[in-house]
C-alpha atoms as a PDB file:
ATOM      1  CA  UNK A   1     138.387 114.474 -66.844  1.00  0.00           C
ATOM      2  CA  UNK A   2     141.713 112.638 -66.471  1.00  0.00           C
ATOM      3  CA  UNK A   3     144.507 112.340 -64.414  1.00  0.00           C
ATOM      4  CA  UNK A   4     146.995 115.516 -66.125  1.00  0.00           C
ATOM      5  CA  UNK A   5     144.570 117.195 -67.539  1.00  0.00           C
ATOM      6  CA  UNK A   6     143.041 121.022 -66.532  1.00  0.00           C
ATOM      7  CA  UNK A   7     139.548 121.941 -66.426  1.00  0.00           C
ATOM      8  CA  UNK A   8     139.912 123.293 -69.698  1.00  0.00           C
ATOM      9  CA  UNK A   9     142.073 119.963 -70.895  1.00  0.00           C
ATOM     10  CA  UNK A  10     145.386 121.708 -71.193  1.00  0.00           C
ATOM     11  CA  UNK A  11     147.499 119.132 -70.287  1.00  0.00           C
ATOM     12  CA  UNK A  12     150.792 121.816 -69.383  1.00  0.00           C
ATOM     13  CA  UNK A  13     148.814 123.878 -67.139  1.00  0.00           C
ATOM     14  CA  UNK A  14     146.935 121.307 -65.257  1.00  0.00           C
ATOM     15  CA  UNK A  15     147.990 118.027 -63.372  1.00  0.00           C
ATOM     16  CA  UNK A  16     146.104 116.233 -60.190  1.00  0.00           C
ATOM     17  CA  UNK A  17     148.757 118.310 -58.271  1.00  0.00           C
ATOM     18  CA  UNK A  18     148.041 121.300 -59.759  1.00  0.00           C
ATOM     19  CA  UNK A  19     144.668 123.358 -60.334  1.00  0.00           C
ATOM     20  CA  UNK A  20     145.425 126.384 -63.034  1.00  0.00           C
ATOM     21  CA  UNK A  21     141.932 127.426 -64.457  1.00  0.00           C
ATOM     22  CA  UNK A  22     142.633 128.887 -67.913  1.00  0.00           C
ATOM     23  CA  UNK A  23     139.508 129.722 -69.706  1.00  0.00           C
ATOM     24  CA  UNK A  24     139.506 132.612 -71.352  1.00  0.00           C
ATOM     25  CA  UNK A  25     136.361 132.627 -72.973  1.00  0.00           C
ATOM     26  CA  UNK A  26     132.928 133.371 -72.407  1.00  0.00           C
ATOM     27  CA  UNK A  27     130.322 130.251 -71.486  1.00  0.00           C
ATOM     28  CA  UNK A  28     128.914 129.122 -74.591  1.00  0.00           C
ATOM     29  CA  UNK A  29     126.286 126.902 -73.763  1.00  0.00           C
ATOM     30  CA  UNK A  30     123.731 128.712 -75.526  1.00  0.00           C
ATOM     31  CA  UNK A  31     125.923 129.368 -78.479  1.00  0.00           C
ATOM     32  CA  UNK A  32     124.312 128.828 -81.728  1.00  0.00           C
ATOM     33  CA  UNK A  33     126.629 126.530 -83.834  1.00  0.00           C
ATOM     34  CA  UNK A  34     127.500 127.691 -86.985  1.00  0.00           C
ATOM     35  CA  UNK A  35     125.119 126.615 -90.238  1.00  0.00           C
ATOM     36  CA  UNK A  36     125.459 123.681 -92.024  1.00  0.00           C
ATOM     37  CA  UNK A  37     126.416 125.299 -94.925  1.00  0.00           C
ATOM     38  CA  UNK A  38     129.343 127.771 -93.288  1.00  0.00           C
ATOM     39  CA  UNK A  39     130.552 124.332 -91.518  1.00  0.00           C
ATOM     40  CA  UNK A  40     130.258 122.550 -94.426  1.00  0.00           C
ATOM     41  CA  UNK A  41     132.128 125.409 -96.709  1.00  0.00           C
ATOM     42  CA  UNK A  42     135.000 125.312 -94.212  1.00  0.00           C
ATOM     43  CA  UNK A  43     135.377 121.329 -93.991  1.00  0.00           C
ATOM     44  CA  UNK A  44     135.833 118.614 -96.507  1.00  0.00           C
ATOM     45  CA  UNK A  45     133.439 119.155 -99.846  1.00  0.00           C
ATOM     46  CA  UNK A  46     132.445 116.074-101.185  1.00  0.00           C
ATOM     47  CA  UNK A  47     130.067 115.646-104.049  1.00  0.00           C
ATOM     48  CA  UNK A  48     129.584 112.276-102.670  1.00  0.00           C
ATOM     49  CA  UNK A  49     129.061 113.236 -99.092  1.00  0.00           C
ATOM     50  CA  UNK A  50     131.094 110.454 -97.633  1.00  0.00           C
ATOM     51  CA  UNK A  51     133.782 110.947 -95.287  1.00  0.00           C
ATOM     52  CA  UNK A  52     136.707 108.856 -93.814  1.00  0.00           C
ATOM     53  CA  UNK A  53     137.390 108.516 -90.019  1.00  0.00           C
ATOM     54  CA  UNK A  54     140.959 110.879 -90.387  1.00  0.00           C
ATOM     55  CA  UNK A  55     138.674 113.459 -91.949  1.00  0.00           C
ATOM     56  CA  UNK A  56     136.110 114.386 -89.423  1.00  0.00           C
ATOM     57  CA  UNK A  57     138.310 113.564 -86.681  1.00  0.00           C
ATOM     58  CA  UNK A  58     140.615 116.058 -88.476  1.00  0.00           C
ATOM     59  CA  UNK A  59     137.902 118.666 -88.955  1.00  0.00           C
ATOM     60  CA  UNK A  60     137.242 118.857 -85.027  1.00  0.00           C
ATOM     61  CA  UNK A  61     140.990 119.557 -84.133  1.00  0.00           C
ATOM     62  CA  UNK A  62     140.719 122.325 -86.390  1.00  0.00           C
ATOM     63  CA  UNK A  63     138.116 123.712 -84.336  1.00  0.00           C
ATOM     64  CA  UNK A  64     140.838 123.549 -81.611  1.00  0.00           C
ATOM     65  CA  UNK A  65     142.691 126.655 -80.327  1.00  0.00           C
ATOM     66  CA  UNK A  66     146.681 125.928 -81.336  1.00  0.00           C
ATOM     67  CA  UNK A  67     145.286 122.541 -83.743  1.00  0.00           C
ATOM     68  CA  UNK A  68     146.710 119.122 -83.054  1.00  0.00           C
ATOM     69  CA  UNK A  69     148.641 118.142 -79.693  1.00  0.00           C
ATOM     70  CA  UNK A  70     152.100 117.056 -79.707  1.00  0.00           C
ATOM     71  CA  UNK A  71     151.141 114.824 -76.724  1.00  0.00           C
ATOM     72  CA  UNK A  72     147.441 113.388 -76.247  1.00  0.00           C
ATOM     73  CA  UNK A  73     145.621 110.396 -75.490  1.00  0.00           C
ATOM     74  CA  UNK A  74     142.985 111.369 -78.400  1.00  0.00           C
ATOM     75  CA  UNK A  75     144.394 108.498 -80.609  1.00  0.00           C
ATOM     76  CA  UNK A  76     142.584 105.834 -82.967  1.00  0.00           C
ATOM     77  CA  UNK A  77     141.684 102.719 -80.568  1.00  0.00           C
ATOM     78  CA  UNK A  78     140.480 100.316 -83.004  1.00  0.00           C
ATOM     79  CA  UNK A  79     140.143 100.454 -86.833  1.00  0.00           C
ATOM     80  CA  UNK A  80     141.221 102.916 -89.376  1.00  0.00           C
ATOM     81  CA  UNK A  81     141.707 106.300 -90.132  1.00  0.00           C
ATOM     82  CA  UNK A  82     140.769 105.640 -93.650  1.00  0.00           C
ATOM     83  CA  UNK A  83     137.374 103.510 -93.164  1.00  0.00           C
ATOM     84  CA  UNK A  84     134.632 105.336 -94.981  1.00  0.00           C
ATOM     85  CA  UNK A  85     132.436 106.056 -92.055  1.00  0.00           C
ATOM     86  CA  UNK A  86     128.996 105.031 -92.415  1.00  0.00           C
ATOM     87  CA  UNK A  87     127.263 106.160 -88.891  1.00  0.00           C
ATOM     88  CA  UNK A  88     128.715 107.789 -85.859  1.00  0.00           C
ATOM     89  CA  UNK A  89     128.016 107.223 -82.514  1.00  0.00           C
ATOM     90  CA  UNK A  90     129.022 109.299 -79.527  1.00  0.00           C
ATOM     91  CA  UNK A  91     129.051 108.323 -75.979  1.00  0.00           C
ATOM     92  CA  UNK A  92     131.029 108.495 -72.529  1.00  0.00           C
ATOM     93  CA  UNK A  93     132.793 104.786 -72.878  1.00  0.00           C
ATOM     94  CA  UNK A  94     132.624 102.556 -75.861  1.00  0.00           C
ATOM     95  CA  UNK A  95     131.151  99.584 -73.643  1.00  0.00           C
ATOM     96  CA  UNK A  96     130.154  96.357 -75.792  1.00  0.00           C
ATOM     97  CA  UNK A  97     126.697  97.502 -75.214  1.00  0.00           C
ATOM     98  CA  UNK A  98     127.217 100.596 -76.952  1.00  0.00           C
ATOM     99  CA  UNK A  99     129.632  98.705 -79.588  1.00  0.00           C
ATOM    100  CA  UNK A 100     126.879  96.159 -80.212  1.00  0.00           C
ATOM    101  CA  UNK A 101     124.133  99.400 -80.174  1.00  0.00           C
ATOM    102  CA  UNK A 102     126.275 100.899 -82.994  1.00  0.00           C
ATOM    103  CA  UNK A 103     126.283  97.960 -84.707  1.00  0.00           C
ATOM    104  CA  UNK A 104     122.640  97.344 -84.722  1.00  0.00           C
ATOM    105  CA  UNK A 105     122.355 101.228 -86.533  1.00  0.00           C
ATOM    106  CA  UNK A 106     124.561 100.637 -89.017  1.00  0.00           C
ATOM    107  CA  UNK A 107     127.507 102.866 -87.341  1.00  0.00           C
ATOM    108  CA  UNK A 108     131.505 102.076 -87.877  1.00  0.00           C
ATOM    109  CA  UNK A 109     132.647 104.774 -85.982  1.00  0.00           C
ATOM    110  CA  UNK A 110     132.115 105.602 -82.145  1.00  0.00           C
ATOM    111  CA  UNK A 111     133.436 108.499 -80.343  1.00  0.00           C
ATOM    112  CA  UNK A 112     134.343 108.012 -77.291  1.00  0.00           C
ATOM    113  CA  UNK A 113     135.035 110.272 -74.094  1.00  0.00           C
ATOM    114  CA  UNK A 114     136.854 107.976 -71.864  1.00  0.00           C
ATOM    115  CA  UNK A 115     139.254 104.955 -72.113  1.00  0.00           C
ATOM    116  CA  UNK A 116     138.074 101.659 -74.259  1.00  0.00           C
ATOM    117  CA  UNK A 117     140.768  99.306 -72.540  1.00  0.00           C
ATOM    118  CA  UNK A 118     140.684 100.635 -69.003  1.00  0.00           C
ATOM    119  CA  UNK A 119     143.458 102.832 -68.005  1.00  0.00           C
ATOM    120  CA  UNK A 120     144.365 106.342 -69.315  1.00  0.00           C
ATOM    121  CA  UNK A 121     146.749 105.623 -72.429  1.00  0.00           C
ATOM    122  CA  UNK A 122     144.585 102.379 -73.539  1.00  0.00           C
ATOM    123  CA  UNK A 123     147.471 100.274 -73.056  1.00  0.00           C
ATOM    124  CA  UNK A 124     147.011  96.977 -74.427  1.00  0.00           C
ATOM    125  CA  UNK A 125     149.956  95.108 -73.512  1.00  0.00           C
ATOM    126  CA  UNK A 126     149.161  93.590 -70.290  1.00  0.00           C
ATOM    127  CA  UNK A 127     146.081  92.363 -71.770  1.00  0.00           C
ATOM    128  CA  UNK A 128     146.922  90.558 -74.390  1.00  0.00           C
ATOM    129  CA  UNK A 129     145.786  87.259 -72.717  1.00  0.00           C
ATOM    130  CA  UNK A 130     142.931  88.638 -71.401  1.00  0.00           C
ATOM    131  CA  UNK A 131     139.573  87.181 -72.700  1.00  0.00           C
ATOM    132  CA  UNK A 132     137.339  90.369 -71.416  1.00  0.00           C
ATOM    133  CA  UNK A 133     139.797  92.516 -73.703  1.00  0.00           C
ATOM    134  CA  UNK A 134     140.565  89.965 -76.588  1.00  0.00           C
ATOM    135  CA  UNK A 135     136.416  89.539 -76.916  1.00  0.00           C
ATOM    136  CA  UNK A 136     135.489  93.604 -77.128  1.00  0.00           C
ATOM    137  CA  UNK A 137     138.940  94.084 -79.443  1.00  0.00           C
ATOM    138  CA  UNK A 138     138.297  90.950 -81.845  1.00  0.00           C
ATOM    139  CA  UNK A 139     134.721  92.437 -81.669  1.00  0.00           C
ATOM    140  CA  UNK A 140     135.406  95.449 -83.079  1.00  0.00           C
ATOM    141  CA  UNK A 141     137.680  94.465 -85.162  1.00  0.00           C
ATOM    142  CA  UNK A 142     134.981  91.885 -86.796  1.00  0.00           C
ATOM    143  CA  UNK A 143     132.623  94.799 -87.130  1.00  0.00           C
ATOM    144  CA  UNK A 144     135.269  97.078 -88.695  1.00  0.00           C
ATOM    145  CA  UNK A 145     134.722  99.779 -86.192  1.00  0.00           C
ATOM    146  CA  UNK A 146     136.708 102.620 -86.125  1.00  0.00           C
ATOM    147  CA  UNK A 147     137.327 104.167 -81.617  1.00  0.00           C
ATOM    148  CA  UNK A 148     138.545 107.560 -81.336  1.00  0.00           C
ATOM    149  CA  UNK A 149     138.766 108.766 -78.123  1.00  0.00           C
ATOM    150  CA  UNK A 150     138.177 112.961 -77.659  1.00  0.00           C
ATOM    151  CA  UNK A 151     139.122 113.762 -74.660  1.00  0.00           C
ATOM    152  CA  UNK A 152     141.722 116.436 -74.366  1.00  0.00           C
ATOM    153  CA  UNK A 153     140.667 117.815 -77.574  1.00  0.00           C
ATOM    154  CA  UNK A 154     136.763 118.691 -76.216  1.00  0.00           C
ATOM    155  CA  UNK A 155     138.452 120.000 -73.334  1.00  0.00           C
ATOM    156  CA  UNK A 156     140.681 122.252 -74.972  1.00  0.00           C
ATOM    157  CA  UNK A 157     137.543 123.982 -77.338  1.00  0.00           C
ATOM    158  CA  UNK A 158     137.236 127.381 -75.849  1.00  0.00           C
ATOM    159  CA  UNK A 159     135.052 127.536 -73.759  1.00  0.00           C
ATOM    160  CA  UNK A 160     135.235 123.773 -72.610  1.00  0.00           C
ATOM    161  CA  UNK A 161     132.475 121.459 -74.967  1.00  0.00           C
ATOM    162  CA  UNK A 162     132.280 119.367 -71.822  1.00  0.00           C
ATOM    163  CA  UNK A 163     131.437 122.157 -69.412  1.00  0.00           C
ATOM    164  CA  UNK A 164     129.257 123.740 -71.807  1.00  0.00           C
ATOM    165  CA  UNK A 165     127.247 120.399 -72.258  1.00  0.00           C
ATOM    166  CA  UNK A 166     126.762 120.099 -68.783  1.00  0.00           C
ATOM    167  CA  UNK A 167     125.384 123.756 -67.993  1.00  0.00           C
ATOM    168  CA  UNK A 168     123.423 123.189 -71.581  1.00  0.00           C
ATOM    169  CA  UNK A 169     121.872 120.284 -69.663  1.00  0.00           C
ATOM    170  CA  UNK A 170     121.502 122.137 -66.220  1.00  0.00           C
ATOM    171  CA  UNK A 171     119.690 125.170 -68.129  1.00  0.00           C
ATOM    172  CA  UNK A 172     123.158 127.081 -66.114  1.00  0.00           C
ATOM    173  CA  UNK A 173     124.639 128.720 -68.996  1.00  0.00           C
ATOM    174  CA  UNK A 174     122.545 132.027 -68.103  1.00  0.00           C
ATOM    175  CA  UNK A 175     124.226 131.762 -64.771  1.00  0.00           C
ATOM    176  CA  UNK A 176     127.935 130.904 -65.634  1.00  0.00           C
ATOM    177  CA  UNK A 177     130.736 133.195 -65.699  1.00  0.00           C
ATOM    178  CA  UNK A 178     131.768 135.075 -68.808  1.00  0.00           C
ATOM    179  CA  UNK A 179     135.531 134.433 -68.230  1.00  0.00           C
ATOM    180  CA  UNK A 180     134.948 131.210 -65.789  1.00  0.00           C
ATOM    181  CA  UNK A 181     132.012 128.837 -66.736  1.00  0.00           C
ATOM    182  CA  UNK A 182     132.941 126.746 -63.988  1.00  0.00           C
ATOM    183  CA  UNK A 183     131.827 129.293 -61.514  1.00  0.00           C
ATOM    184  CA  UNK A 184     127.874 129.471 -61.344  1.00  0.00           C
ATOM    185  CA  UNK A 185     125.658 131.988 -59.456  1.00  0.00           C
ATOM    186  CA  UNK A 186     122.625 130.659 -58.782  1.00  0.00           C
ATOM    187  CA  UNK A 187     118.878 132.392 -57.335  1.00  0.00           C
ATOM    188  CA  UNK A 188     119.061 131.410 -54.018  1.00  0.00           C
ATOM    189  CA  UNK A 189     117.997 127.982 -53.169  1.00  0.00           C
ATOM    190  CA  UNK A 190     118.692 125.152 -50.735  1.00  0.00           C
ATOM    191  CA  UNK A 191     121.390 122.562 -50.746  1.00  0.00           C
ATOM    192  CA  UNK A 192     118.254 119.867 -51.447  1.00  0.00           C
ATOM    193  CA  UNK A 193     117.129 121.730 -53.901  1.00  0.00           C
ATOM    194  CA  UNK A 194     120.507 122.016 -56.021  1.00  0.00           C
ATOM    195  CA  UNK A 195     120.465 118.101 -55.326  1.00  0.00           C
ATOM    196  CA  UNK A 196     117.586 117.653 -56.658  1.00  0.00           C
ATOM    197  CA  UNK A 197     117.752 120.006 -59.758  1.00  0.00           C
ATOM    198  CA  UNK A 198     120.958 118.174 -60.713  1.00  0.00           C
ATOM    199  CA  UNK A 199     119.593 114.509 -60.411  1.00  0.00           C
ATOM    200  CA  UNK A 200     116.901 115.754 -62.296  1.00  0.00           C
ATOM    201  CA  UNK A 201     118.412 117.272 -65.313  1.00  0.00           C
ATOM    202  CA  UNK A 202     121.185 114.758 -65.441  1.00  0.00           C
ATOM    203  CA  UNK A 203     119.099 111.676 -64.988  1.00  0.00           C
ATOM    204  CA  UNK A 204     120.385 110.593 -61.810  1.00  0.00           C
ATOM    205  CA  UNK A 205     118.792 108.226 -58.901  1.00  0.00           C
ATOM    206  CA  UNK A 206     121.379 109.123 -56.516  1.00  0.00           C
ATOM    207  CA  UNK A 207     123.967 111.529 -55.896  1.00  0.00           C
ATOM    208  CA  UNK A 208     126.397 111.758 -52.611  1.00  0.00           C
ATOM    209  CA  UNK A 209     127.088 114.687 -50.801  1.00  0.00           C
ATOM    210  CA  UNK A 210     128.681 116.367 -47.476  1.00  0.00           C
ATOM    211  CA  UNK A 211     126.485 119.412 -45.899  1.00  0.00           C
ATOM    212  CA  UNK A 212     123.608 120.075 -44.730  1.00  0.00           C
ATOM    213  CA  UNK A 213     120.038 119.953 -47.146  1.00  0.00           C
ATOM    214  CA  UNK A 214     118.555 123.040 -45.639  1.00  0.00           C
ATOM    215  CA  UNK A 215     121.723 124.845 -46.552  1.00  0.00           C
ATOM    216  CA  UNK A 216     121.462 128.221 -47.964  1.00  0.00           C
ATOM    217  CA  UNK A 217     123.324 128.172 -51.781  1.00  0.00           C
ATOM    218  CA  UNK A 218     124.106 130.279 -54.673  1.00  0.00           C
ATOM    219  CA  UNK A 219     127.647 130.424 -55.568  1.00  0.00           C
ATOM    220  CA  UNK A 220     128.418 126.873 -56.905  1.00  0.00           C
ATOM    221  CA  UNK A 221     131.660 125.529 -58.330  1.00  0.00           C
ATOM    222  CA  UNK A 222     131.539 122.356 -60.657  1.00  0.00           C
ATOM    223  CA  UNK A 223     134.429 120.649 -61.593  1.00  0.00           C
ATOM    224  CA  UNK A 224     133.239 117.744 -63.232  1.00  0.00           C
ATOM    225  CA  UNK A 225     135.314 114.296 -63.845  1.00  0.00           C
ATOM    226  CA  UNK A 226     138.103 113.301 -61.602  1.00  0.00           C
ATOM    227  CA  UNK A 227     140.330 116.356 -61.165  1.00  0.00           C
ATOM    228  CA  UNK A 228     141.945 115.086 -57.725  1.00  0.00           C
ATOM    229  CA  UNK A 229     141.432 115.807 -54.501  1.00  0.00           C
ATOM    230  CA  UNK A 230     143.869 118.693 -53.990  1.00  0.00           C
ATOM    231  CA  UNK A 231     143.207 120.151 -57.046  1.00  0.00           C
ATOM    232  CA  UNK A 232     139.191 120.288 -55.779  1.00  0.00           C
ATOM    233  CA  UNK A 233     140.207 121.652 -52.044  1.00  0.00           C
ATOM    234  CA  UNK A 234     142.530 124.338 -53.567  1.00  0.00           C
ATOM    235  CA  UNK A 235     139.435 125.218 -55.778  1.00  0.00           C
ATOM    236  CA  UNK A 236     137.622 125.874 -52.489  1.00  0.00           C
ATOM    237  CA  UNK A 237     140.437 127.703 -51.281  1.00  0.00           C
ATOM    238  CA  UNK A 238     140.325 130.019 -53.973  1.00  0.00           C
ATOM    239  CA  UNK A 239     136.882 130.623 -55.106  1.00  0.00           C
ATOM    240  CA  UNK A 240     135.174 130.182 -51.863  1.00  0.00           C
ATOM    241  CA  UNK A 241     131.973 128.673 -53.136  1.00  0.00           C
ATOM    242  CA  UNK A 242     128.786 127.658 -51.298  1.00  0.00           C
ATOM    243  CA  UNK A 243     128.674 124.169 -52.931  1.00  0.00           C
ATOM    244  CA  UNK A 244     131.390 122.280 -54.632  1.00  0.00           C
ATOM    245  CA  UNK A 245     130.262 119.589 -57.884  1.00  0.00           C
ATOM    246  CA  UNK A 246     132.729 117.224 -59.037  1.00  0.00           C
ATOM    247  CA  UNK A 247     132.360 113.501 -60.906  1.00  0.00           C
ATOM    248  CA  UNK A 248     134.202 111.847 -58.656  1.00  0.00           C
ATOM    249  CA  UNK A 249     136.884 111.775 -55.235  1.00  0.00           C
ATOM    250  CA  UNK A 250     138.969 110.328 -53.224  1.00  0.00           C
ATOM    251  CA  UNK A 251     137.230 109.858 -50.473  1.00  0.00           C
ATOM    252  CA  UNK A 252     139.938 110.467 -47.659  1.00  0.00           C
ATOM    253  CA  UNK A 253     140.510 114.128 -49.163  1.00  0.00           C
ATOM    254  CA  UNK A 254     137.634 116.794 -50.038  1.00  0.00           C
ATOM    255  CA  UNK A 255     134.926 114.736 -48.360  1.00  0.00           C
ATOM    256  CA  UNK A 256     136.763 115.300 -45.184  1.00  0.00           C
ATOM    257  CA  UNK A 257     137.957 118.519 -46.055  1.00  0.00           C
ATOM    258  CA  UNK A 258     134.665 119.698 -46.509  1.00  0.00           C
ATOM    259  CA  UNK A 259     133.466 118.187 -43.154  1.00  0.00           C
ATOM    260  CA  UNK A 260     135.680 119.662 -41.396  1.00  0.00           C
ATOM    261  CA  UNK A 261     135.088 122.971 -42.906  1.00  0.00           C
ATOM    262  CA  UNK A 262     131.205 122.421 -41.844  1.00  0.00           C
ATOM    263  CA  UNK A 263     132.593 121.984 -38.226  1.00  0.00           C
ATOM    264  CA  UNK A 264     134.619 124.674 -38.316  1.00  0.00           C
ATOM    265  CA  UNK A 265     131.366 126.645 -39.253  1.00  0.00           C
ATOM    266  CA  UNK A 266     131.688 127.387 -43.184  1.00  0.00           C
ATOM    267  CA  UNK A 267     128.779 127.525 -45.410  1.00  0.00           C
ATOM    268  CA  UNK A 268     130.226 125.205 -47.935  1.00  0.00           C
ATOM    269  CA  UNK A 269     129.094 121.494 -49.474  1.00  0.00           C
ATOM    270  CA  UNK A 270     129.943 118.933 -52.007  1.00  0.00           C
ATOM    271  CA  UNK A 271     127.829 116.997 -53.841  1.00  0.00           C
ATOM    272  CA  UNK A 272     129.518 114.219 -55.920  1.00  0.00           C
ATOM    273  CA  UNK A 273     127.684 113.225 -59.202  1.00  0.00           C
ATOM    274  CA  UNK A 274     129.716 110.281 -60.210  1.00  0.00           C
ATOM    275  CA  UNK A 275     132.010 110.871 -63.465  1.00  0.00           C
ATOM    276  CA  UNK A 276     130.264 109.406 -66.439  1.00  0.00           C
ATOM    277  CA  UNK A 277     126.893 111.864 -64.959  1.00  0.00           C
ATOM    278  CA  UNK A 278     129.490 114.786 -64.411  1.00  0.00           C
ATOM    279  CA  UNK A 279     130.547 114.735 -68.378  1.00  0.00           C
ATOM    280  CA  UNK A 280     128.163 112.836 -70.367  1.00  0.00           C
ATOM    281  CA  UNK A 281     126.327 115.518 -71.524  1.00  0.00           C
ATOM    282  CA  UNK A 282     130.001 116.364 -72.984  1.00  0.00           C
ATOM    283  CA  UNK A 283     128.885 113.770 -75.823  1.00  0.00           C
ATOM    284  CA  UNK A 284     125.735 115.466 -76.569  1.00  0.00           C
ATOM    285  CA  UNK A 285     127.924 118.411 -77.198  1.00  0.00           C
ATOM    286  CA  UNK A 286     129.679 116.252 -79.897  1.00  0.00           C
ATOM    287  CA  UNK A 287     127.071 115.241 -81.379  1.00  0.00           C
ATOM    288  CA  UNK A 288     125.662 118.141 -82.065  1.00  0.00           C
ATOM    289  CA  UNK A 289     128.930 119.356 -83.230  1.00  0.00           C
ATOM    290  CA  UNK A 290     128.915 116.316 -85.949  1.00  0.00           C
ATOM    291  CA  UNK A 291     125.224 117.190 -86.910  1.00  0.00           C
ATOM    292  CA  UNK A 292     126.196 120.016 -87.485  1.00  0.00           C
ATOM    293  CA  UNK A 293     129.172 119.679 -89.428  1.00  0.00           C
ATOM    294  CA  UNK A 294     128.162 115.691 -91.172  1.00  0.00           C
ATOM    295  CA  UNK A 295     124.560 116.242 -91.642  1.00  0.00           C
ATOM    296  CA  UNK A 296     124.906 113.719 -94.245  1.00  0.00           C
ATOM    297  CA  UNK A 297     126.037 110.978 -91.823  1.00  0.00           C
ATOM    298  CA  UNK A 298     123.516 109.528 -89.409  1.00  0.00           C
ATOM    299  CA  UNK A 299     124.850 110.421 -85.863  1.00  0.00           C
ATOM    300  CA  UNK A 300     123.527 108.880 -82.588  1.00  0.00           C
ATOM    301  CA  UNK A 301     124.047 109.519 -79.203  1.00  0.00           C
ATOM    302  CA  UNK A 302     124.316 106.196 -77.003  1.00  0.00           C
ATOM    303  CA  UNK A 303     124.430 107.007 -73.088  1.00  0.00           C
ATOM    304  CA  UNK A 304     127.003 104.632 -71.433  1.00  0.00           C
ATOM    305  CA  UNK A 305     125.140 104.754 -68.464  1.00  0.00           C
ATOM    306  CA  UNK A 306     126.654 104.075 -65.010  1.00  0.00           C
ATOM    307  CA  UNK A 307     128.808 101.302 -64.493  1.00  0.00           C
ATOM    308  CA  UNK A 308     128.216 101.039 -60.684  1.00  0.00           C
ATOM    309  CA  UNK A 309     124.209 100.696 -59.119  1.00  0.00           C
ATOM    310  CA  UNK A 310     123.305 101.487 -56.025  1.00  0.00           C
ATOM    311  CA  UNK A 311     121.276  99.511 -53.366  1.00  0.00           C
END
């Protein structure tokens, strides 16, 4: 999650400075996809079964409550909408290891979660003399690979393909809200125990947190990516959950608003996944989606994995 966008990535109802929830549909990470051949019937019918970039990035936005976004960051970031794609690959960032991965299987198209040139809009023009940049750009572009970032449209699916990849992953989705899917109720279990469920499941060595391990939990609230740290503490305000879940903070806000809600004597925690862990299971939901959809094209999910490591 990004800097203006809502937990359900509608970008007029959510900023960093402001935390609207708007999901008005039930928690679908159990939901069966639809067949092959009903996706099929209601996409692009080719005898041929090939299909170009602009085609099946076209065919998920119709998927999309209200259809293409006047305003978006979900734009091409290399190649072209018309390259006959030959293999998709979906992950969190399009790295060079995962650009060099998708080269090695054959794929020309990679979609991507997050930023390829590293800040929000993929502005380019401050690094034009940059030899980090001009090597992964001249690499694509040598490889005629096709970047489209899905970001705001994965977040606006109803409910949320990121948040239902993520309880999908968890095994949560028996425990999310119908109207919410944010807001979990958990059996009752300890603080260490949610930790270590969650690392787990989402394949992770460590996690940070604020509270206390022998903490008593059930309610949990997961906001995953980098919503803000206002946004998060109003969350807490307002839902009044036992443990809070986000990708990512800013350290000088809910980590020591939740410490100080521990001193004042609250039964409340926050465990901090990091971002790519918080959402990467948000590209397992689009692959699926593309399996289901492309069955014809070979689609491979490539894990980013976390920039940062831990000593």
């Amino acid at each position: 999650m990004e800097p203006g966008k809502n937990l359900a990535g509608d970008t007029s109802g959510f900023t960093r400075r402001k935390f609207i929830y708007n999901v008005s549909a039930a928690v679908g990470a159990g939901v069966v996809l639809s067949s092959p051949l009903l996706s099929r019937a209601a996409g692009f019918i080719k005898t041929d079964d090939t299909y170009t970039v602009k085609q099946i990035m076209d065919t998920f936005i119709k998927d999309v409550p209200g259809g293409a976004l006047s305003e978006t960051v979900d734009t091409l970031k290399a190649g072209s909408p018309d390259t006959k794609v030959t293999g998709i690959v979906t992950t969190m960032f399009g790295t060079i290891a995962v650009i060099r991965e998708a080269i090695d299987r054959g794929a020309n198209f990679i979609i991507a979660h997050e930023p390829t040139f590293y800040n929000h809009t993929d502005d380019t023009t401050w690094l034009q003399n940059d030899e980090v940049y001009q090597f992964k750009a001249n690499l694509l572009k040598q490889h005629n690979i096709a970047v489209w970032r899905n970001h705001d449209y994965i977040h606006h699916l109803k409910p949320d393909g990121v948040t239902t990849g993520v309880l999908a992953k968890l095994d949560w989705q028996n425990y999310a809200d119908k109207d919410l899917p944010n807001l979990i109720t958990l059996p009752k279990t300890t603080l260490k125990g949610l930790i270590g469920h969650a690392k787990s499941r989402l394949n992770i060595a460590r996690v940070r947190y604020v509270g206390d391990p022998a903490q008593k939990c059930s309610r949990v609230l997961f906001i995953p990516g980098a919503a803000g740290g206002r946004p998060q503490i109003e969350a807490i305000m307002k839902y009044k959950p036992d443990v809070l879940i986000v990708g990512e903070i800013s350290e000088w806000e809910t980590a020591e608003y939740v410490r100080d809600a521990l001193a004042k004597g609250d039964n409340l925690s926050l465990v901090v996944l990091g971002h790519i862990a918080s959402e990467e299971p948000g590209s397992e939901f689009m692959l699926n989606w593309l399996r289901d959809k492309f069955p014809s094209i070979k689609t491979t999910h490539v894990p980013s994995g976390n920039s940062l490591s831990f000593m």
